[in-house]
PDB file of N, CA and C in Angstrom:
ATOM      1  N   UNK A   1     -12.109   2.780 -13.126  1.00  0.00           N
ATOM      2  CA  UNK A   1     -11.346   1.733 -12.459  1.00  0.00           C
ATOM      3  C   UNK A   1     -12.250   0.586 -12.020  1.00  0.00           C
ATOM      4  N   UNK A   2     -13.395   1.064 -12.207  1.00  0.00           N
ATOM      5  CA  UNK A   2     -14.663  -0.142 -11.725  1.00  0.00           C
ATOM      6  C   UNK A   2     -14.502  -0.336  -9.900  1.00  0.00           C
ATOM      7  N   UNK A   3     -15.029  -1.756  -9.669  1.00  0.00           N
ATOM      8  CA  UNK A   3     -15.031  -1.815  -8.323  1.00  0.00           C
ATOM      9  C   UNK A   3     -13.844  -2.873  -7.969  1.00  0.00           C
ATOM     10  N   UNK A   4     -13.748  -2.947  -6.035  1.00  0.00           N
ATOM     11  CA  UNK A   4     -12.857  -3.826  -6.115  1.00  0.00           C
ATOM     12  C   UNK A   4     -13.397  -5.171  -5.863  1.00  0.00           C
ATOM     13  N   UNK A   5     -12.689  -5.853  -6.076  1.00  0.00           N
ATOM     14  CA  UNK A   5     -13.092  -6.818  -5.998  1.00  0.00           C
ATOM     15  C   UNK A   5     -11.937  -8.177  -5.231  1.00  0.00           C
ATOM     16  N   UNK A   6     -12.877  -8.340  -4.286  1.00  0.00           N
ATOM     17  CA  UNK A   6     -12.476  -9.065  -2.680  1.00  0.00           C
ATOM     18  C   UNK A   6     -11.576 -10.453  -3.097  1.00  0.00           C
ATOM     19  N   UNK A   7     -10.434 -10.524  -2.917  1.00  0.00           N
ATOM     20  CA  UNK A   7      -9.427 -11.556  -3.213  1.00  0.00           C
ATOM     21  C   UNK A   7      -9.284 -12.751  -2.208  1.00  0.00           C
ATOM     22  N   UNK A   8      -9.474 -14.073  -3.199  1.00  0.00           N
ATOM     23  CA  UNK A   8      -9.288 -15.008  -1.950  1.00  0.00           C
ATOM     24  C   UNK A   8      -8.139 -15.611  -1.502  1.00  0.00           C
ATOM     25  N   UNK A   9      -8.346 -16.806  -0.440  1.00  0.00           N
ATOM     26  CA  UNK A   9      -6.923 -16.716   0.223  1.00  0.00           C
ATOM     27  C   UNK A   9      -5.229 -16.840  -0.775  1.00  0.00           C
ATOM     28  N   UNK A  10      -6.041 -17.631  -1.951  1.00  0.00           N
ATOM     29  CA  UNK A  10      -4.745 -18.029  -2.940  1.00  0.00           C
ATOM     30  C   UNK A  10      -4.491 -16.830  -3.663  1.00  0.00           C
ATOM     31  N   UNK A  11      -5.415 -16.068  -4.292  1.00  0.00           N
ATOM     32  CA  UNK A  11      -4.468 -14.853  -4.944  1.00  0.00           C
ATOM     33  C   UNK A  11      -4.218 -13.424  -4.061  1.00  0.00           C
ATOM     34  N   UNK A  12      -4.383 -13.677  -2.644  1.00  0.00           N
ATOM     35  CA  UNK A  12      -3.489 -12.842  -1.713  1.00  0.00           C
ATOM     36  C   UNK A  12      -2.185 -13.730  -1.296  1.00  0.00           C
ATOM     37  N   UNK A  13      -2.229 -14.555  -1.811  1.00  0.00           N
ATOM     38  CA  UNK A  13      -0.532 -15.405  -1.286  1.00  0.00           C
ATOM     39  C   UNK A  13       0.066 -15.242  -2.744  1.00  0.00           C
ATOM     40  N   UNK A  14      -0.571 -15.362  -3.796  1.00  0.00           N
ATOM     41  CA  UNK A  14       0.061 -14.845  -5.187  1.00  0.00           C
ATOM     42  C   UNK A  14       0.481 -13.919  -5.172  1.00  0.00           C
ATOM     43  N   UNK A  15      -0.430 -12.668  -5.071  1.00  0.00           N
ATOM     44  CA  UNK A  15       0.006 -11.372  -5.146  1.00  0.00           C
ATOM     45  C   UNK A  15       1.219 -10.939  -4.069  1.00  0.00           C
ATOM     46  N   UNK A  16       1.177 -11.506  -2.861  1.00  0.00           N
ATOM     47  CA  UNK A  16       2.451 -11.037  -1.485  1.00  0.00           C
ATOM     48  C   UNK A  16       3.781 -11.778  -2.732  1.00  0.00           C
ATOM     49  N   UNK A  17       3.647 -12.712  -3.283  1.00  0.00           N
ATOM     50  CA  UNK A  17       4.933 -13.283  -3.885  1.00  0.00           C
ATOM     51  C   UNK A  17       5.350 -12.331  -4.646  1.00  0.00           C
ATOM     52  N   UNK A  18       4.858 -11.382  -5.449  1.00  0.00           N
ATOM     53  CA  UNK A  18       4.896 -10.335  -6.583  1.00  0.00           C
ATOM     54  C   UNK A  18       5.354  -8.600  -5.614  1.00  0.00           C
ATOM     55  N   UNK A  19       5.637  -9.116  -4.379  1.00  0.00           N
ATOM     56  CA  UNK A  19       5.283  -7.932  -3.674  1.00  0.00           C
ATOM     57  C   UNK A  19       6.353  -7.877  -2.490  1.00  0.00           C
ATOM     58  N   UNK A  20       7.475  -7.688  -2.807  1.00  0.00           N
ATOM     59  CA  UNK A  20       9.031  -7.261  -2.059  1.00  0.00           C
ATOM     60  C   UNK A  20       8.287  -6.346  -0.464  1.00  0.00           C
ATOM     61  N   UNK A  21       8.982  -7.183   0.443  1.00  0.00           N
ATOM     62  CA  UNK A  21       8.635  -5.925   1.402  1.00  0.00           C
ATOM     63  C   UNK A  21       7.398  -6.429   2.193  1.00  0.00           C
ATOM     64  N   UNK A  22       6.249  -6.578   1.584  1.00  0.00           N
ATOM     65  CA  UNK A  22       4.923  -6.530   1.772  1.00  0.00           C
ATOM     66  C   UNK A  22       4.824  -8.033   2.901  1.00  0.00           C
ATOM     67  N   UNK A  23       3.376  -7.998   3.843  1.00  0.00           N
ATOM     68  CA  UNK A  23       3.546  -9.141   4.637  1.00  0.00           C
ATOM     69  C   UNK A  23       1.842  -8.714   4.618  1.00  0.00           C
ATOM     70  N   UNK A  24       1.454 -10.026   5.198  1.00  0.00           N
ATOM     71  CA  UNK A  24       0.054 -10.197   5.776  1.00  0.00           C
ATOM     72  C   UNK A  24       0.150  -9.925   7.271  1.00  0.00           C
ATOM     73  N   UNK A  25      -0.574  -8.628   7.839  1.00  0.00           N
ATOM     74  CA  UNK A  25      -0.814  -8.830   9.128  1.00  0.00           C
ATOM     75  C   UNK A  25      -2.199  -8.446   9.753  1.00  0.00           C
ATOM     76  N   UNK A  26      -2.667  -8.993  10.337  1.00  0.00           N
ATOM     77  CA  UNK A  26      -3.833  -8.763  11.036  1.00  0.00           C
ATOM     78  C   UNK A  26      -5.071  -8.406   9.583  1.00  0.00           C
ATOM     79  N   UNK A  27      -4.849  -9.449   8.381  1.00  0.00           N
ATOM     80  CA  UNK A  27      -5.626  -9.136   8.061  1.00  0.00           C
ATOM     81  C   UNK A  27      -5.244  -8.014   6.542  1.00  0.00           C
ATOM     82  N   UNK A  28      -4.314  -7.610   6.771  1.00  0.00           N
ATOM     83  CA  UNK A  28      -4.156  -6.642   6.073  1.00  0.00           C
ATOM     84  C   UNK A  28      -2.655  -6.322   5.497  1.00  0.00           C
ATOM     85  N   UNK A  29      -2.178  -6.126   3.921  1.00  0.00           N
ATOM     86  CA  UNK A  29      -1.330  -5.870   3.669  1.00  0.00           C
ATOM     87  C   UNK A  29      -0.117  -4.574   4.288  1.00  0.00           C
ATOM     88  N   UNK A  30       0.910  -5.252   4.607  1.00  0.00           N
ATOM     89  CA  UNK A  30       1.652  -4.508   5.946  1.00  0.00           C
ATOM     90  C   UNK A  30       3.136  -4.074   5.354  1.00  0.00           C
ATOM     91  N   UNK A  31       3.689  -2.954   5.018  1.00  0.00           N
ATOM     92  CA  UNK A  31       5.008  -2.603   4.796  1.00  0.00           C
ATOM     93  C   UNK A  31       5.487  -1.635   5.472  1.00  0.00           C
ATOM     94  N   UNK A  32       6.681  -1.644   5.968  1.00  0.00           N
ATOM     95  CA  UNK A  32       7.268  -0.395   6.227  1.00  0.00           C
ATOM     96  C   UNK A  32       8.280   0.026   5.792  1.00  0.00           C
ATOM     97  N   UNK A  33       8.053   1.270   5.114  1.00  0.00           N
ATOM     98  CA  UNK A  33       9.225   2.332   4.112  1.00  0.00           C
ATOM     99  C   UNK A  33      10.162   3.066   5.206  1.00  0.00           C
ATOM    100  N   UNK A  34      11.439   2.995   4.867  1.00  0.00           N
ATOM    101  CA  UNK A  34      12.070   4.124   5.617  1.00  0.00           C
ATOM    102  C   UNK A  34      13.284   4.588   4.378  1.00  0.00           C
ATOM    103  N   UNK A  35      13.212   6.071   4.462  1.00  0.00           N
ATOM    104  CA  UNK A  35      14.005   6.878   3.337  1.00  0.00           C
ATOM    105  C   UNK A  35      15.398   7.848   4.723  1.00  0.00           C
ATOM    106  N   UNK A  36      15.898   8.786   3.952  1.00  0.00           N
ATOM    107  CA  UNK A  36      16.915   9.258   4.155  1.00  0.00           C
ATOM    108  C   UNK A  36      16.817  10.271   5.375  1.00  0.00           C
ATOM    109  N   UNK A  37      15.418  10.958   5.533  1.00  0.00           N
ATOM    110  CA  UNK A  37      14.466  11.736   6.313  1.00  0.00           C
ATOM    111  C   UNK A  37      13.681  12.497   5.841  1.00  0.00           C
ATOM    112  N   UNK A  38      13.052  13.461   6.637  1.00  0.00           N
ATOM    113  CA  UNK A  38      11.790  13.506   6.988  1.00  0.00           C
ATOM    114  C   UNK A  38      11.197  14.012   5.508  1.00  0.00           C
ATOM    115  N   UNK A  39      11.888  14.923   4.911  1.00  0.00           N
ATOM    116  CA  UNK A  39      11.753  15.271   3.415  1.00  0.00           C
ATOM    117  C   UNK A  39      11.128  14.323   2.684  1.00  0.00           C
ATOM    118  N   UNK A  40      12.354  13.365   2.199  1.00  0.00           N
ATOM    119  CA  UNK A  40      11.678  12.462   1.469  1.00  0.00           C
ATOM    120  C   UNK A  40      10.381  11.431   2.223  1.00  0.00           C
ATOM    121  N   UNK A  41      10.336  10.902   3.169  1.00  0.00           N
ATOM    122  CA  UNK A  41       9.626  10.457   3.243  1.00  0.00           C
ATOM    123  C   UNK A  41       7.941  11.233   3.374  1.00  0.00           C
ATOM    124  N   UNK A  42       7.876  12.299   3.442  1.00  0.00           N
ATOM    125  CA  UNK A  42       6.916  13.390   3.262  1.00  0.00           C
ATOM    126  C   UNK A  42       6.636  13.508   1.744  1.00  0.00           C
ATOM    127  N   UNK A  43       7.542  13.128   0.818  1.00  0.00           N
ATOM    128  CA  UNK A  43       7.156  13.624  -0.270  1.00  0.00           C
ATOM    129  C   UNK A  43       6.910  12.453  -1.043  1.00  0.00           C
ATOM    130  N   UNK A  44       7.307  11.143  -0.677  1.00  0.00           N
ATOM    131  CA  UNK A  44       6.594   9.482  -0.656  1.00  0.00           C
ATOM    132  C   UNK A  44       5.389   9.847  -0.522  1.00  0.00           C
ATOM    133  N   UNK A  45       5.251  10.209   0.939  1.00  0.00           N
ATOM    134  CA  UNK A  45       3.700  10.388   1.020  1.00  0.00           C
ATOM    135  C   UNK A  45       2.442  11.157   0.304  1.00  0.00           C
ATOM    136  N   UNK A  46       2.815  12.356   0.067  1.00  0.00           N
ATOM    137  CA  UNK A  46       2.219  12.791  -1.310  1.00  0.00           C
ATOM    138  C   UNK A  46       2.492  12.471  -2.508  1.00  0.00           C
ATOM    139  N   UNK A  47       3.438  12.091  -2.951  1.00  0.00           N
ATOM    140  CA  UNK A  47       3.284  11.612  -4.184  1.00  0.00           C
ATOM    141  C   UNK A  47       1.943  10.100  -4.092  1.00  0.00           C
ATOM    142  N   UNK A  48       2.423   9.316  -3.174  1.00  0.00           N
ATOM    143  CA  UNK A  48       1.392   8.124  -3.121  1.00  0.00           C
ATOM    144  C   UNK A  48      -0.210   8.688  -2.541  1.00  0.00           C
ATOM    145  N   UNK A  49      -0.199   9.740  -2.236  1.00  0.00           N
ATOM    146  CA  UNK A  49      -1.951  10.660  -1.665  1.00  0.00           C
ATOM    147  C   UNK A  49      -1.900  10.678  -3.213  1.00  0.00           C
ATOM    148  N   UNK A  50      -1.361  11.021  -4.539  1.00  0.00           N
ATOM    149  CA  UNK A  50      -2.058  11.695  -5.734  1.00  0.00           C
ATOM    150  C   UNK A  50      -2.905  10.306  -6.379  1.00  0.00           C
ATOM    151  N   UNK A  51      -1.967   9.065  -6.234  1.00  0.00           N
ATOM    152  CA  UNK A  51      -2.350   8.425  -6.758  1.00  0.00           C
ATOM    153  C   UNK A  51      -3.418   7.463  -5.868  1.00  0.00           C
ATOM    154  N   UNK A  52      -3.489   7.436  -4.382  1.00  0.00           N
ATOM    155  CA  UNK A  52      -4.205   7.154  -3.725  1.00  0.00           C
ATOM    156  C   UNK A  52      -6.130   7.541  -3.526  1.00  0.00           C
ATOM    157  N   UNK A  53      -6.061   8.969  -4.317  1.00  0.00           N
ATOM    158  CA  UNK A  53      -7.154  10.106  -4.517  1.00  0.00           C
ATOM    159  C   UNK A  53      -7.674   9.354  -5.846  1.00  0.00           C
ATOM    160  N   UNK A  54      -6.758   9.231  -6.840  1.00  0.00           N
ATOM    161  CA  UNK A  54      -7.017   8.745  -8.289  1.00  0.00           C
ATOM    162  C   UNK A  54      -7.913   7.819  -8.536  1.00  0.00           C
ATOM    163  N   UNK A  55      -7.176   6.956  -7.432  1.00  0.00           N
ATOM    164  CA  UNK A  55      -7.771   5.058  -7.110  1.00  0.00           C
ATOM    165  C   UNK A  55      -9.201   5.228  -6.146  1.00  0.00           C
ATOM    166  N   UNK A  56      -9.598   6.651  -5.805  1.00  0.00           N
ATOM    167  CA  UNK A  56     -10.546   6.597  -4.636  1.00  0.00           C
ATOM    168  C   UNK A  56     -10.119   5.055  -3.380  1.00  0.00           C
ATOM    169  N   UNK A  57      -8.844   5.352  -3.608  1.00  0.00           N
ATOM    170  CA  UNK A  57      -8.609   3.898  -2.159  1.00  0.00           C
ATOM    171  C   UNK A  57      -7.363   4.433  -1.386  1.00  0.00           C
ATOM    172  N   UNK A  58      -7.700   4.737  -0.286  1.00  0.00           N
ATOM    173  CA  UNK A  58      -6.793   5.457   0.508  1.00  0.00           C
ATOM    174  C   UNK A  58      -5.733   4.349   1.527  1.00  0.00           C
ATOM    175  N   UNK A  59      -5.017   4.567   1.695  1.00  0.00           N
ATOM    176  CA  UNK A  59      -4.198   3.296   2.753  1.00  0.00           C
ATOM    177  C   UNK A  59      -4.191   4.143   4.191  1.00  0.00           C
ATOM    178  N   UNK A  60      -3.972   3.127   5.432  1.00  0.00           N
ATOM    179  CA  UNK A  60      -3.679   3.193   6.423  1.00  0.00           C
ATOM    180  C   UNK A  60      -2.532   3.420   6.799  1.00  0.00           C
ATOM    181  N   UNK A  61      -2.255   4.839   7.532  1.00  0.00           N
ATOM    182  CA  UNK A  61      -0.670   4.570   7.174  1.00  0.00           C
ATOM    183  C   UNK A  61      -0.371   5.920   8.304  1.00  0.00           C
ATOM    184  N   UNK A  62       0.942   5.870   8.737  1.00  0.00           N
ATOM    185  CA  UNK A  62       1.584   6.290  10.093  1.00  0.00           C
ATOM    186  C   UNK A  62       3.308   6.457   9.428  1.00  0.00           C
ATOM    187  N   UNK A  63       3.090   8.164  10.072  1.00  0.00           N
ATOM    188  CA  UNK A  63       4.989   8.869   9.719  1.00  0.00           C
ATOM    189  C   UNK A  63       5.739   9.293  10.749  1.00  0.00           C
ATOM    190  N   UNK A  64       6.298   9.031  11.377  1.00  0.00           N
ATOM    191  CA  UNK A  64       7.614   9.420  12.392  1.00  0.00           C
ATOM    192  C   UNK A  64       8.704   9.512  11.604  1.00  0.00           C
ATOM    193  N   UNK A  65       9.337  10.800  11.017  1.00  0.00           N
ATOM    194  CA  UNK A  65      10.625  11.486  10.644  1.00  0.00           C
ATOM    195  C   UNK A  65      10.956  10.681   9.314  1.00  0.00           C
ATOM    196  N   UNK A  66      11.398   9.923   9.355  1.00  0.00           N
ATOM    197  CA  UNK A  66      12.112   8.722   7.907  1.00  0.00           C
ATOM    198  C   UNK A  66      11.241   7.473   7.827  1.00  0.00           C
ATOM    199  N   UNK A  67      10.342   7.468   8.460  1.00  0.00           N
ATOM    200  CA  UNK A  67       9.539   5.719   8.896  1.00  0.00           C
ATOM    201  C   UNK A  67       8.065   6.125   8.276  1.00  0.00           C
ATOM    202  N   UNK A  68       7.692   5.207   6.927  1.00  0.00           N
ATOM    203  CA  UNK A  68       5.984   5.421   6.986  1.00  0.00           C
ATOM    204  C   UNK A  68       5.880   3.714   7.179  1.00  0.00           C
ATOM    205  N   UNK A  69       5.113   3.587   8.044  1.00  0.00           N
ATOM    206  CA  UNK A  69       4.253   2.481   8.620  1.00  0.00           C
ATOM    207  C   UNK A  69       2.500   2.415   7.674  1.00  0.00           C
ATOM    208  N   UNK A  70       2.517   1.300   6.404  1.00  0.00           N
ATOM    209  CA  UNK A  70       1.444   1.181   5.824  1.00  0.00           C
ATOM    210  C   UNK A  70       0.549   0.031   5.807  1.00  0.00           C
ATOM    211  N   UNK A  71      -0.747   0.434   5.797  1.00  0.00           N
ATOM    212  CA  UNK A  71      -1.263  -1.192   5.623  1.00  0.00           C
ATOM    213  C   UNK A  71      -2.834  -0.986   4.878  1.00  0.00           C
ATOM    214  N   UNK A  72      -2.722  -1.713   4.103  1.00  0.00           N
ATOM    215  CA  UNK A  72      -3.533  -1.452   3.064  1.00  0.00           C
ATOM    216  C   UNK A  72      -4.776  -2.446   3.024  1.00  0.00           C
ATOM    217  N   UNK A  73      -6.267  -2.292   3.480  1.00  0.00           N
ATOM    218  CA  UNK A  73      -7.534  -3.275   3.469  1.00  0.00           C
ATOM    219  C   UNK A  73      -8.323  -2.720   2.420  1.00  0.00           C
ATOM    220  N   UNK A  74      -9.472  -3.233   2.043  1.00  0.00           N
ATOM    221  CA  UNK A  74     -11.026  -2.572   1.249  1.00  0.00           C
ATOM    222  C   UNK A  74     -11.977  -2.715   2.278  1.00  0.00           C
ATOM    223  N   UNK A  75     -12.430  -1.380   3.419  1.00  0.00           N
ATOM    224  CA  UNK A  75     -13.360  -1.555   3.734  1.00  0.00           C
ATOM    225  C   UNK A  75     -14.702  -2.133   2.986  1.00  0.00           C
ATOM    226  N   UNK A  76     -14.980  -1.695   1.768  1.00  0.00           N
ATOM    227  CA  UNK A  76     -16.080  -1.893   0.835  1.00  0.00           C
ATOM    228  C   UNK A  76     -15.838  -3.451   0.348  1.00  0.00           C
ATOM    229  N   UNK A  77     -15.367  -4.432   0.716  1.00  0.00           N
ATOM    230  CA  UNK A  77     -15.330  -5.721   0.807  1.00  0.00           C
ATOM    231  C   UNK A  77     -14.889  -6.391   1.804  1.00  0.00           C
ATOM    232  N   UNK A  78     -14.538  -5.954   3.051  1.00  0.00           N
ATOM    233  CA  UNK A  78     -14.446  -6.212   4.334  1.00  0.00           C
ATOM    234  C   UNK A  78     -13.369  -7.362   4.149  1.00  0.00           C
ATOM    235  N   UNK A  79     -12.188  -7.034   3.637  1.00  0.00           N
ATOM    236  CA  UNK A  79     -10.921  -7.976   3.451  1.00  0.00           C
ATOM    237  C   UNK A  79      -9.943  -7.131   1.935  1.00  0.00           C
ATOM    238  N   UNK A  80      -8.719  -7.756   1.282  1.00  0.00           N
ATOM    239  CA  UNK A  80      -8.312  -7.589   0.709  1.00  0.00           C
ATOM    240  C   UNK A  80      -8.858  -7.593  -0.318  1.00  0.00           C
ATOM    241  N   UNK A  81      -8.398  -6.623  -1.057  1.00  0.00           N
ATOM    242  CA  UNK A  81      -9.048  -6.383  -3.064  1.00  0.00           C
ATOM    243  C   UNK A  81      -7.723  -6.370  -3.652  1.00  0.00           C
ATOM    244  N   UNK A  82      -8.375  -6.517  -5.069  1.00  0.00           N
ATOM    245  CA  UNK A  82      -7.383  -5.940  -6.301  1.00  0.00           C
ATOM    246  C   UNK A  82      -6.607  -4.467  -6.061  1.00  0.00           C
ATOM    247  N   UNK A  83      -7.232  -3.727  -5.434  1.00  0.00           N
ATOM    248  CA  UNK A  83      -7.130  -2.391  -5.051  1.00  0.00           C
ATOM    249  C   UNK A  83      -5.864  -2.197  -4.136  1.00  0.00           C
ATOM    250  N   UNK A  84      -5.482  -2.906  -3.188  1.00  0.00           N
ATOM    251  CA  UNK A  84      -4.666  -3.687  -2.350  1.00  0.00           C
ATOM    252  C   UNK A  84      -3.530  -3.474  -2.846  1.00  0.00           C
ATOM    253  N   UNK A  85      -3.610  -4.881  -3.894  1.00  0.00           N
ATOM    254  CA  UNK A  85      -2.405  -5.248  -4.684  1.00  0.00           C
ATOM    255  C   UNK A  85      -1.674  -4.148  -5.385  1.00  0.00           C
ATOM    256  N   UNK A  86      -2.615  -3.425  -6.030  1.00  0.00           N
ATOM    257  CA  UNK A  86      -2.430  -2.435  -7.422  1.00  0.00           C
ATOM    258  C   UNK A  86      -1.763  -1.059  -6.682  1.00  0.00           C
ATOM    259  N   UNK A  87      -2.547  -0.574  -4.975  1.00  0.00           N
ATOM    260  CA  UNK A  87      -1.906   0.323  -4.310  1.00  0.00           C
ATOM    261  C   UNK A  87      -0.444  -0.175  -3.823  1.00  0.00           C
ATOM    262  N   UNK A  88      -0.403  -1.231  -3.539  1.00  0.00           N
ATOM    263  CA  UNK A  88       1.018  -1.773  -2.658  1.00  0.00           C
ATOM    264  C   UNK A  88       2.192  -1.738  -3.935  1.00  0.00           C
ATOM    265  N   UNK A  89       2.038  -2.189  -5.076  1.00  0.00           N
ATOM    266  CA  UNK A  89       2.995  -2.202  -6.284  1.00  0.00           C
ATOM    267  C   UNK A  89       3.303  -0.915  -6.753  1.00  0.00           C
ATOM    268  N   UNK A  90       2.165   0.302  -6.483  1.00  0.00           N
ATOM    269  CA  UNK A  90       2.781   1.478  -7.132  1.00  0.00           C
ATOM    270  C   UNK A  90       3.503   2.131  -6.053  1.00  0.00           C
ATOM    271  N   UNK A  91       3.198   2.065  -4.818  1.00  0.00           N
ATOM    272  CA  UNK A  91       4.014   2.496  -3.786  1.00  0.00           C
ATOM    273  C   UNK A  91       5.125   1.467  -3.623  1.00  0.00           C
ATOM    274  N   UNK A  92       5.234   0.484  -4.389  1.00  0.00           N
ATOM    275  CA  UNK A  92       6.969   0.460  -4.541  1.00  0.00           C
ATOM    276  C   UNK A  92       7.720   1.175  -4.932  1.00  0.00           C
ATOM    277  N   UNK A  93       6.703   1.317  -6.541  1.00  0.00           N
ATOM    278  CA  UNK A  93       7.417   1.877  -7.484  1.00  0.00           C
ATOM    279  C   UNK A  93       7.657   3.404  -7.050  1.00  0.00           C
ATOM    280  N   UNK A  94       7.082   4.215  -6.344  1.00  0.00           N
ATOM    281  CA  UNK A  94       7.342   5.399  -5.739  1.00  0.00           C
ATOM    282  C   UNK A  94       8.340   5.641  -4.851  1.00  0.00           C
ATOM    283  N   UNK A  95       8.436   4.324  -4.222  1.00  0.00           N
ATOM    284  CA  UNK A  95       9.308   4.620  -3.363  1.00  0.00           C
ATOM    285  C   UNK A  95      11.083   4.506  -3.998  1.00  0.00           C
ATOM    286  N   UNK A  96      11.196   3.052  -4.829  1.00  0.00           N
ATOM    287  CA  UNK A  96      12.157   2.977  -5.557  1.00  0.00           C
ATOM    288  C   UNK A  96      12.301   4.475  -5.955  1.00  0.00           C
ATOM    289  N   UNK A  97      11.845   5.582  -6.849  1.00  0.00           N
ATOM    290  CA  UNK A  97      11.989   6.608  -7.259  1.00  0.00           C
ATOM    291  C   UNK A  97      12.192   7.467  -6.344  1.00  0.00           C
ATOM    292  N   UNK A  98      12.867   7.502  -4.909  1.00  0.00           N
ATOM    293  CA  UNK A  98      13.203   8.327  -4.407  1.00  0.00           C
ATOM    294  C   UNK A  98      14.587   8.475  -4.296  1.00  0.00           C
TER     295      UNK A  98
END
């Protein structure tokens, strides 16, 4: 997958356009999922840990019952990466599939 590589201010306003849901906060790509309960949203969450392990890029992220609270940085570039983008789009697509 190579490395990531640190995105500047214009293709983090590109990429949020490509990216339903998603917001800039504090720095850091910000969504919050809520499913049917606690089930599915438990099983969002592992399904997105397999591919999170894959990417060696883990997200920030918080579960109360039906609610995951995510937000996605690259410590290893001390701001947003490609890594970012590429995690936030497949955890759409994961989530759509529930």
């Amino acid at each position: 997958m190579g490395s990531p590589k640190k995105l500047t201010e214009e293709e983090i306003s590109e990429g949020l356009t490509a990216l339903d849901q998603w917001s800039l906060i504090g720095g850091k790509l910000h969504r919050e999922f809520q499913f049917n309960d606690f089930i599915e949203a438990m099983g969002f969450m592992t399904r997105v840990a397999l591919v999170a392990e894959s990417m060696n890029h883990h997200p920030e992220w918080f579960n109360v019952y039906n609610r995951v609270k995510v937000d996605l940085t690259t410590h290893d570039v001390d701001g947003l990466s490609n890594y970012d983008l590429q995690l936030a789009a497949r955890m759409d697509q994961l989530a759509d599939g529930v």
